[in-house]
N, C-alpha and C. Protein backbone atom coordinates (compact mmCIF):
# COMPACT_ATOMS: atom_id res chain seq x y z
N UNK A 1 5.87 27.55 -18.04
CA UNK A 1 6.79 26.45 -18.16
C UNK A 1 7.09 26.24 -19.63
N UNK A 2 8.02 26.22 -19.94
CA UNK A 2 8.71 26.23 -20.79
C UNK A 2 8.33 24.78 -22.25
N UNK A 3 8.33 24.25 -23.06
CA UNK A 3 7.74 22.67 -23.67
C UNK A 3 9.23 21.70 -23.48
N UNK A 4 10.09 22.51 -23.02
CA UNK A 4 11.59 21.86 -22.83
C UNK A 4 11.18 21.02 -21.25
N UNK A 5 10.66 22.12 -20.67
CA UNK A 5 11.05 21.21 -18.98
C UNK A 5 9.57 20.36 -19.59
N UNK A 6 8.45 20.97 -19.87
CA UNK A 6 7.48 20.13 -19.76
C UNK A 6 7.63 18.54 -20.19
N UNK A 7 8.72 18.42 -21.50
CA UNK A 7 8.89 17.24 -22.60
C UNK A 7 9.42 16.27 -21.39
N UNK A 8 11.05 17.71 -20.57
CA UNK A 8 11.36 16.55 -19.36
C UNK A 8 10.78 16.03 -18.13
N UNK A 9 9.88 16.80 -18.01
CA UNK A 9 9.08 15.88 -16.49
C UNK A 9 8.41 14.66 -17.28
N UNK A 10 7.81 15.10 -18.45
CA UNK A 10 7.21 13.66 -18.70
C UNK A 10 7.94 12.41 -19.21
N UNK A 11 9.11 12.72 -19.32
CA UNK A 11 10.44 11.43 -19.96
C UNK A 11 10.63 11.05 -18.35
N UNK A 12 11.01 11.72 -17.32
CA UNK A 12 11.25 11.54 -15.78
C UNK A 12 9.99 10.78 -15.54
N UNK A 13 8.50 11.30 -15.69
CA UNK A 13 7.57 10.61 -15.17
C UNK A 13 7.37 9.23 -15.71
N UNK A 14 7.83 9.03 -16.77
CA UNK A 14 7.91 7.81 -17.74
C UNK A 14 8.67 6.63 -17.15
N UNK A 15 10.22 7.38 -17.17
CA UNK A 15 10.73 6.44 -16.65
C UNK A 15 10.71 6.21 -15.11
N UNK A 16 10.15 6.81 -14.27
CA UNK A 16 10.10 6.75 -12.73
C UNK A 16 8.72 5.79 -12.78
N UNK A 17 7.94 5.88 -13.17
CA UNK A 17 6.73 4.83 -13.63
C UNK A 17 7.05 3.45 -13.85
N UNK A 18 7.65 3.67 -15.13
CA UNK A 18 7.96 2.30 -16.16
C UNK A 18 9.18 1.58 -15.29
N UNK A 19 10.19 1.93 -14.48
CA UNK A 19 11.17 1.82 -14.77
C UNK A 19 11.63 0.49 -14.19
N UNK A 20 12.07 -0.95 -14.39
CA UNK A 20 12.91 -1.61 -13.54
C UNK A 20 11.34 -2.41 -12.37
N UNK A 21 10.66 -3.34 -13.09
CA UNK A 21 9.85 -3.55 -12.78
C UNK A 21 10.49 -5.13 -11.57
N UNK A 22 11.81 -5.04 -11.73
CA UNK A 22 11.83 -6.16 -10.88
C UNK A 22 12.46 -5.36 -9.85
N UNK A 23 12.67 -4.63 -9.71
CA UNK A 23 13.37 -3.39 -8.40
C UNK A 23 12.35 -3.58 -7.81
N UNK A 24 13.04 -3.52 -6.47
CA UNK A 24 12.06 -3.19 -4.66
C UNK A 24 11.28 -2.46 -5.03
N UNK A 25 10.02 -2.89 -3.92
CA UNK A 25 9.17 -1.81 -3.91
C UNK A 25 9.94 -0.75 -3.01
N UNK A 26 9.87 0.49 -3.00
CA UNK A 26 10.60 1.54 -2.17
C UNK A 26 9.55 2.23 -0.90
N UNK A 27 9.65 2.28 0.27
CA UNK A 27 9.19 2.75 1.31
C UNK A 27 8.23 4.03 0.80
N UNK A 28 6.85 4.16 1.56
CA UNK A 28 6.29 5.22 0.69
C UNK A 28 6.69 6.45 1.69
N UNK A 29 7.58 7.17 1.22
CA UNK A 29 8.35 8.38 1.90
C UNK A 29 6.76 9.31 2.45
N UNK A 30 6.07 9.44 3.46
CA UNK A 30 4.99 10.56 3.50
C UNK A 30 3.78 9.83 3.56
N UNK A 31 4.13 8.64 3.44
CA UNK A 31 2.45 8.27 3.27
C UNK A 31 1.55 8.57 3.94
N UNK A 32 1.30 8.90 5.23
CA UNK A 32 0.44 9.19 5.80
C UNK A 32 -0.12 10.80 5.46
N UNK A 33 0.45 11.53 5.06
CA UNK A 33 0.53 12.86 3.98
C UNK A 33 -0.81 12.46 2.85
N UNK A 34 -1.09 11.25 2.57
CA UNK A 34 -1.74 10.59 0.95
C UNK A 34 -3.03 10.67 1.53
N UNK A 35 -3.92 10.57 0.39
CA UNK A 35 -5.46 10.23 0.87
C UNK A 35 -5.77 9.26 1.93
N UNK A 36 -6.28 9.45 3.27
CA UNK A 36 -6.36 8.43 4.13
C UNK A 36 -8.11 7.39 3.41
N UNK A 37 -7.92 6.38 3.11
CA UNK A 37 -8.75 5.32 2.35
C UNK A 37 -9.54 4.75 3.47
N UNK A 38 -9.21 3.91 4.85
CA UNK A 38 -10.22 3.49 5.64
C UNK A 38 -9.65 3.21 6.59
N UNK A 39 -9.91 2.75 8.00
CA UNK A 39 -9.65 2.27 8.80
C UNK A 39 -10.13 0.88 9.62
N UNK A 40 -9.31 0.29 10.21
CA UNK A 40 -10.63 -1.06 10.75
C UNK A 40 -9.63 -1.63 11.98
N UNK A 41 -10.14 -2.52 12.56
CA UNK A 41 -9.76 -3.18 13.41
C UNK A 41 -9.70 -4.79 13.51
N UNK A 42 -8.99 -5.64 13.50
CA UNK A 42 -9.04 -6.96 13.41
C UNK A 42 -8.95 -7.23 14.55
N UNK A 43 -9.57 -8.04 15.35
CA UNK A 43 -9.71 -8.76 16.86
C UNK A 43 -9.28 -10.57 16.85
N UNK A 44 -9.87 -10.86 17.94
CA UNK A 44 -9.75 -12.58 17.40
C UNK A 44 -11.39 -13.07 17.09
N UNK A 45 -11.25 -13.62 16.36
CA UNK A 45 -12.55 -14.26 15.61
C UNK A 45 -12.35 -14.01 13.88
N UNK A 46 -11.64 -13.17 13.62
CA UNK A 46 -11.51 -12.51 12.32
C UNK A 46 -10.59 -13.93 11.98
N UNK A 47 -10.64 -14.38 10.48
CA UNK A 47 -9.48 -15.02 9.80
C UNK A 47 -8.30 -14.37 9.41
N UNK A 48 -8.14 -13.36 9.49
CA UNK A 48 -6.60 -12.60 9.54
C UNK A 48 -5.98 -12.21 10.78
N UNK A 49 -6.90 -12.19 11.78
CA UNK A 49 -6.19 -12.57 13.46
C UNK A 49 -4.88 -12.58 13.46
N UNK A 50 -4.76 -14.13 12.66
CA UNK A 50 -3.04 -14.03 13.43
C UNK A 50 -1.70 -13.73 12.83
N UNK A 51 -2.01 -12.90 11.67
CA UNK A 51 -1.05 -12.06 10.80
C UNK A 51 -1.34 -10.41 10.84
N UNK A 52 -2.30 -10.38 11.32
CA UNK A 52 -3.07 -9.17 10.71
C UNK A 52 -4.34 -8.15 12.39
N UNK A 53 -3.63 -8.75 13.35
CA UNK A 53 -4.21 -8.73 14.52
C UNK A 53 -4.16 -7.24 14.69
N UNK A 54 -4.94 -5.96 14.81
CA UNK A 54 -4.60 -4.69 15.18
C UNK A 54 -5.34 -3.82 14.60
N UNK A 55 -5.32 -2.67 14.32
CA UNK A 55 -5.70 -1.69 13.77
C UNK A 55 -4.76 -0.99 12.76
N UNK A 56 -5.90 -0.91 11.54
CA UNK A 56 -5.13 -0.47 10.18
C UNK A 56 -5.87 0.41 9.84
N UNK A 57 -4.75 1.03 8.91
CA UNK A 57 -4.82 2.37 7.98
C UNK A 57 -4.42 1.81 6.59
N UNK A 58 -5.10 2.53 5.59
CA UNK A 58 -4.75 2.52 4.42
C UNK A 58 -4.78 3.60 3.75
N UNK A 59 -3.72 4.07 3.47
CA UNK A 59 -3.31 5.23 2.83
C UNK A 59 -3.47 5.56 1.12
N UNK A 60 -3.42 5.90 0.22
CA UNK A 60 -3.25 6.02 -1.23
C UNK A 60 -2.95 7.04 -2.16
N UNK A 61 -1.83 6.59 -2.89
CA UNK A 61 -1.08 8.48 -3.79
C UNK A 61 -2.39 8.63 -4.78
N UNK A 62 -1.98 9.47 -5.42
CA UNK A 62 -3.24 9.87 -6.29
C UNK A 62 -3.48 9.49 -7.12
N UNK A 63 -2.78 8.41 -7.95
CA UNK A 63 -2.86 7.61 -8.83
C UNK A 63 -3.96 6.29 -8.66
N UNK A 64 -3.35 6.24 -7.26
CA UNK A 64 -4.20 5.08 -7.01
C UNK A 64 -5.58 5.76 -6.13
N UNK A 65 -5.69 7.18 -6.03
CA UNK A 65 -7.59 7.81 -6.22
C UNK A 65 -8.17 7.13 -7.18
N UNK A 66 -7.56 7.31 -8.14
CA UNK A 66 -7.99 6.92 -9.36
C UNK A 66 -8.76 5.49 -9.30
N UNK A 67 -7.54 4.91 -9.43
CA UNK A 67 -8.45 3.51 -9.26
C UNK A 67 -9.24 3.39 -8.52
N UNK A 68 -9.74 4.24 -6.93
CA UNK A 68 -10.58 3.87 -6.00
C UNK A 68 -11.92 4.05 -6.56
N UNK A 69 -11.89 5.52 -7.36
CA UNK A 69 -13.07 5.48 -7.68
C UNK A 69 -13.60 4.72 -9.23
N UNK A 70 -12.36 4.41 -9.83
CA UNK A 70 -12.74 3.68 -11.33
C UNK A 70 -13.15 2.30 -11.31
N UNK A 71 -12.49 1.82 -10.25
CA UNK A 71 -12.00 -0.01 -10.31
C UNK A 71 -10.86 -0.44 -10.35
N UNK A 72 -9.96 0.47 -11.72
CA UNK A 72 -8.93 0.26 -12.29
C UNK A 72 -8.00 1.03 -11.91
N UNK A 73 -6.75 0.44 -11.33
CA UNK A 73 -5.88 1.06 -10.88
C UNK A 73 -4.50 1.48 -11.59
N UNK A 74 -4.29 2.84 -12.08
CA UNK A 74 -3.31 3.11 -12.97
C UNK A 74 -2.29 2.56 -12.56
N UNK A 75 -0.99 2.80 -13.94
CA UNK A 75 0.41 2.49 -13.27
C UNK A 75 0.87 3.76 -12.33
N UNK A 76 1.68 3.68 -11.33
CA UNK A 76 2.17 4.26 -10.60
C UNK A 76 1.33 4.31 -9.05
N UNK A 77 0.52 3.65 -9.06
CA UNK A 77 -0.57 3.73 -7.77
C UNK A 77 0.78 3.03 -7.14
N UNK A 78 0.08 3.22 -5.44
CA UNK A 78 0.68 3.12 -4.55
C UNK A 78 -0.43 3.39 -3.82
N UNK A 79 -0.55 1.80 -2.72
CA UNK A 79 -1.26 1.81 -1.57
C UNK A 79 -0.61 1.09 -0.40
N UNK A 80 -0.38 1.88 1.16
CA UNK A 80 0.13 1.69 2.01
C UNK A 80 -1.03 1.14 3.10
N UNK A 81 -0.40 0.39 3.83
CA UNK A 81 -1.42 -0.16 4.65
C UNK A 81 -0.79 -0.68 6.14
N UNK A 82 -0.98 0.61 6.79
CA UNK A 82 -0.50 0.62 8.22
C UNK A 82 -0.83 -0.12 9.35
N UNK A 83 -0.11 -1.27 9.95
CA UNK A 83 -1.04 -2.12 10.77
C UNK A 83 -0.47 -1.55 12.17
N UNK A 84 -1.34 -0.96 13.61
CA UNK A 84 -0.61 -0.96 14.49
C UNK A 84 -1.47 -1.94 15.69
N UNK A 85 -0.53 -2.10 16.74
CA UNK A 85 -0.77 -3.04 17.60
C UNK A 85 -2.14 -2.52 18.39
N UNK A 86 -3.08 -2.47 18.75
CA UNK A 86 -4.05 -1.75 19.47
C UNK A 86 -3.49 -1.28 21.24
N UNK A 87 -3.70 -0.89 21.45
CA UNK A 87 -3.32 -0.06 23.32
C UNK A 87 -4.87 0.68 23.35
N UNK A 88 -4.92 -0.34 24.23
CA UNK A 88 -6.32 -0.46 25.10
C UNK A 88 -6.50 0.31 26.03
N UNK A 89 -7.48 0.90 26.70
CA UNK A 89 -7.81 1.95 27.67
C UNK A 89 -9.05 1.53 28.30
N UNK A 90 -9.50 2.36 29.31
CA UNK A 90 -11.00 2.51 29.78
C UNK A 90 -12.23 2.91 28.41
N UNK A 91 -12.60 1.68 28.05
CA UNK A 91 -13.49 2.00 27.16
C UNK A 91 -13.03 1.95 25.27
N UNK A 92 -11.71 2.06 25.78
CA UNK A 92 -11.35 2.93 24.16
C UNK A 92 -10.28 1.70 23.84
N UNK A 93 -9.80 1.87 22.11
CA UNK A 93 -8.91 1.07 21.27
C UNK A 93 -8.31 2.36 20.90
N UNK A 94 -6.97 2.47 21.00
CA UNK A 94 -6.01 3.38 19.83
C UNK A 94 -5.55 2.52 19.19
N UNK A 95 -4.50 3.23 18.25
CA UNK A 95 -3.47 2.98 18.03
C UNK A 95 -1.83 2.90 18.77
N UNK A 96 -1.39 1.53 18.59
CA UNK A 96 -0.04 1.74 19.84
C UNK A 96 1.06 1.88 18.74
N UNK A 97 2.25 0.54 19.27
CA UNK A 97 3.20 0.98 17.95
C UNK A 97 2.54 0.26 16.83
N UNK A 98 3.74 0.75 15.88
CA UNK A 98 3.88 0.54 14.40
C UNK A 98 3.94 -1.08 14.37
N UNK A 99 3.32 -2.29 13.76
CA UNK A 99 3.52 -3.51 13.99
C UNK A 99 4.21 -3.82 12.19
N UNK A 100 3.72 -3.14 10.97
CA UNK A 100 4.51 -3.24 10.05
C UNK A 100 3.77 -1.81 8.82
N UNK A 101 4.64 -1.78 7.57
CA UNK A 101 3.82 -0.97 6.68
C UNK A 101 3.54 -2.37 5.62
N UNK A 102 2.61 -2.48 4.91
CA UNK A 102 2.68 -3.04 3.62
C UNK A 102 2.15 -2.69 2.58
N UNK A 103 3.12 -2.47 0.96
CA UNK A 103 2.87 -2.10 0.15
C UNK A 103 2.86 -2.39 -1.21
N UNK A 104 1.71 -1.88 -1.64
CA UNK A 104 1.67 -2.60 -2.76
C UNK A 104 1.52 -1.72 -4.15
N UNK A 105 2.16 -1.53 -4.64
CA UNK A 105 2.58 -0.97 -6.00
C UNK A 105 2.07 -1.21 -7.77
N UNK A 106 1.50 -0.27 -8.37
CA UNK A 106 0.60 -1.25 -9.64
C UNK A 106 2.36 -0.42 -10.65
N UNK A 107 2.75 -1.65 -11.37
CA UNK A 107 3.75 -1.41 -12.28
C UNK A 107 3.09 -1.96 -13.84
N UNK A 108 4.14 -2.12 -14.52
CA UNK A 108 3.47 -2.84 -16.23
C UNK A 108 2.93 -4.00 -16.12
N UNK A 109 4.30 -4.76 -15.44
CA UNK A 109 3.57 -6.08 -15.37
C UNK A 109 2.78 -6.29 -13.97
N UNK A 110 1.72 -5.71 -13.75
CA UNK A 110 0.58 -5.83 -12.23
C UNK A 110 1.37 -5.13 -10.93
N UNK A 111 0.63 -6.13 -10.13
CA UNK A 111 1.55 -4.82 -8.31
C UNK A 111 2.54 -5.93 -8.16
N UNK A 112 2.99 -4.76 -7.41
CA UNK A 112 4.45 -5.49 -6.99
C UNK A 112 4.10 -5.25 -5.15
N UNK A 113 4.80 -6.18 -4.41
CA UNK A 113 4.59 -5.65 -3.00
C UNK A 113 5.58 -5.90 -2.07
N UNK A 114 5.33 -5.13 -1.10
CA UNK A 114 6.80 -5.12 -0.04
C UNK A 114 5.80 -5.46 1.46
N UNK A 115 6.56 -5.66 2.21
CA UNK A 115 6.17 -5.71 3.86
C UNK A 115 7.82 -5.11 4.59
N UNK A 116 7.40 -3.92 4.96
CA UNK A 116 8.44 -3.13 6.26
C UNK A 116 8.06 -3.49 7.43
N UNK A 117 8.76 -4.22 8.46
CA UNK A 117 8.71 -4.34 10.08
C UNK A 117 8.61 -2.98 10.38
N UNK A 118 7.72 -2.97 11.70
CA UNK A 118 7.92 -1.75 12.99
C UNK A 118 7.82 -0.32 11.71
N UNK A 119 8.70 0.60 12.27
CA UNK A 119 9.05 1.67 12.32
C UNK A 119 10.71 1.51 11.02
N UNK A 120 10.75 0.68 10.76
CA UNK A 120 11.74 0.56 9.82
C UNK A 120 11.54 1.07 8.13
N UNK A 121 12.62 1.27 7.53
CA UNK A 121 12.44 1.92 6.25
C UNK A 121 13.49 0.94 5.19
N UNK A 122 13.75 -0.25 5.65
CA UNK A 122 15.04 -0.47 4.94
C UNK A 122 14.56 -2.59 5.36
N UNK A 123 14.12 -2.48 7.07
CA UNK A 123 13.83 -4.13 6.72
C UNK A 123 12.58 -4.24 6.92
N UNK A 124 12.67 -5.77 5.89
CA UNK A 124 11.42 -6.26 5.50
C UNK A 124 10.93 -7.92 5.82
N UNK A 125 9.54 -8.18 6.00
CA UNK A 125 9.67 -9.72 6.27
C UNK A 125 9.40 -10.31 5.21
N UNK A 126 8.27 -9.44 4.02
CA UNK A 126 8.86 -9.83 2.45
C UNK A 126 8.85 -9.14 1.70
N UNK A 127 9.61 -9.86 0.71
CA UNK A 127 10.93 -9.00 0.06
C UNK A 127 9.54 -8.93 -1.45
N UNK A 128 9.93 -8.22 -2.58
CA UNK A 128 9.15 -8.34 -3.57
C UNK A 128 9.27 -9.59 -4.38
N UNK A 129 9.91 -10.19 -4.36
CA UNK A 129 9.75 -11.24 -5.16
C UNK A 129 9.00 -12.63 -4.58
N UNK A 130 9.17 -12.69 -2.86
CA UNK A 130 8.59 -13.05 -2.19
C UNK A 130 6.81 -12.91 -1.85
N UNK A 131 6.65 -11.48 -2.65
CA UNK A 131 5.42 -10.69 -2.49
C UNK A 131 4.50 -11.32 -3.62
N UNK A 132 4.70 -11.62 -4.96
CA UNK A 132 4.69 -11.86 -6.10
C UNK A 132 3.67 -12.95 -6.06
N UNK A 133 4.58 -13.98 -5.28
CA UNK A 133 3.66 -15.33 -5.06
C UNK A 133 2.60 -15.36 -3.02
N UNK A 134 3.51 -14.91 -2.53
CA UNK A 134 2.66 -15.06 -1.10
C UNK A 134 1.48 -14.12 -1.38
N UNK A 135 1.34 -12.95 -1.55
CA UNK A 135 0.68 -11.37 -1.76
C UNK A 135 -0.10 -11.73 -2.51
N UNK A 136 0.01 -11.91 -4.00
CA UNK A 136 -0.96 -12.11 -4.89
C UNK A 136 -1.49 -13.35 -4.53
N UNK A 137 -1.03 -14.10 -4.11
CA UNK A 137 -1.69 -15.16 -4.27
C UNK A 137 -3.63 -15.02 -2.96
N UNK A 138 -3.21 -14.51 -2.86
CA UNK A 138 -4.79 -14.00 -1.86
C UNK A 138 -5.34 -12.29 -2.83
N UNK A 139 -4.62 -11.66 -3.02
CA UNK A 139 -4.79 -10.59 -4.17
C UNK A 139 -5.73 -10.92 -4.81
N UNK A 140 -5.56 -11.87 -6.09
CA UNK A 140 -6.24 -12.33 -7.15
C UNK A 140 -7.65 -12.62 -6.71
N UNK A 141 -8.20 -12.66 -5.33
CA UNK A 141 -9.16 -12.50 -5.21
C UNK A 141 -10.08 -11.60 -4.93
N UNK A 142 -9.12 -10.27 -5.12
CA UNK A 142 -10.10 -9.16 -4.68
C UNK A 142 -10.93 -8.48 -6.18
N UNK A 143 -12.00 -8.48 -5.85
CA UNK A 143 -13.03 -7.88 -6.94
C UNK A 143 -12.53 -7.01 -8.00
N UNK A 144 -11.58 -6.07 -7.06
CA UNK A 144 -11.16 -4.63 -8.02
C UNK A 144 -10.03 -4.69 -8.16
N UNK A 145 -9.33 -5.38 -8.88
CA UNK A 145 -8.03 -4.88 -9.81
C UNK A 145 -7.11 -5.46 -8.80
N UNK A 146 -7.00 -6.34 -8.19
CA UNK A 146 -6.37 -6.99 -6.76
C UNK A 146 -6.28 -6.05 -5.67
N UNK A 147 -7.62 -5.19 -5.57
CA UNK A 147 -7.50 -4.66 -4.58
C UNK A 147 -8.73 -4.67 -3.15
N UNK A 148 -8.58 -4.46 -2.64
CA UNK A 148 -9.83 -5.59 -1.20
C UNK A 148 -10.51 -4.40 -0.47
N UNK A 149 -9.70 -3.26 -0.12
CA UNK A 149 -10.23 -2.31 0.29
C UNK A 149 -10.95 -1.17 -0.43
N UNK A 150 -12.37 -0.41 0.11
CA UNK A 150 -12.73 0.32 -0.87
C UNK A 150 -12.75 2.08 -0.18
N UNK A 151 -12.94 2.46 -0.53
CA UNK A 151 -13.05 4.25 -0.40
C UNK A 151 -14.01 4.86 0.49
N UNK A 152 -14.05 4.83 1.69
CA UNK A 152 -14.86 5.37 2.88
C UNK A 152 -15.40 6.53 2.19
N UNK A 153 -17.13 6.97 2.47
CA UNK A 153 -17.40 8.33 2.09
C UNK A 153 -18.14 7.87 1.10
């Protein structure tokens, strides 16, 4: 590779990082492709019951490996967090549909976060600026870098 393309991926990586910190968070194209981070199940008795009722996934790009195992979560992390409705069986819990994605993004100034309905890529029930104050505001209490979940394994 050439120090020409090399100079340009890292001006691209710069500004795709840095860039426009009040812009949407953007749908994580693949996420389930990313390090799968943990899984769990919320029932009733849990205090997140009735937002948060189902079985989740949490996904993470490699940026945000990083932080799993540091504490500290670089810029450009990205962690997805798949909630689906449970579908019950003889004995067993799956996964049914998609109930939302939510994501949360580490930029300059801290994470930024989105919530996608269902199976959608475009609507949301909040928006990032909405995320800022509802999101963080329970965030700020997680131990690691506003983050709550830790690294199965």
């Amino acid at each position: 590779m050439t120090a020409f393309k090399i100079i340009l991926l890292g001006c691209i990586a710069t500004l795709t990082i840095g860039a426009s910190d009040d812009s949407e968070v953007a749908y994580p194209q693949g996420f389930r492709e990313w390090t799968h981070v943990t899984s769990s199940y919320v029932g009733e008795g849990n205090p997140s019951f009735p937002k948060y009722a189902g079985i989740h996934h949490i996904y993470a790009n490699q940026p945000a490996m990083t932080g799993y195992r540091t504490g500290a979560f670089p810029l450009g992390s990205v962690i997805a967090f798949d909630l689906h409705a449970p579908k019950t069986g003889p004995g067993s819990i799956q996964p049914g549909a998609r109930m939302l994605v939510d994501v949360m993004e580490k930029r300059r100034d801290g994470w930024r976060f989105i919530e996608f309905l269902g199976d959608s890529r475009t609507e949301v029930a909040v928006t990032g600026a909405q995320g800022v104050t509802r999101c963080m505001a329970c965030h700020t209490k997680a131990q690691r870098d506003g983050v709550f979940s830790r690294l199965d394994g």
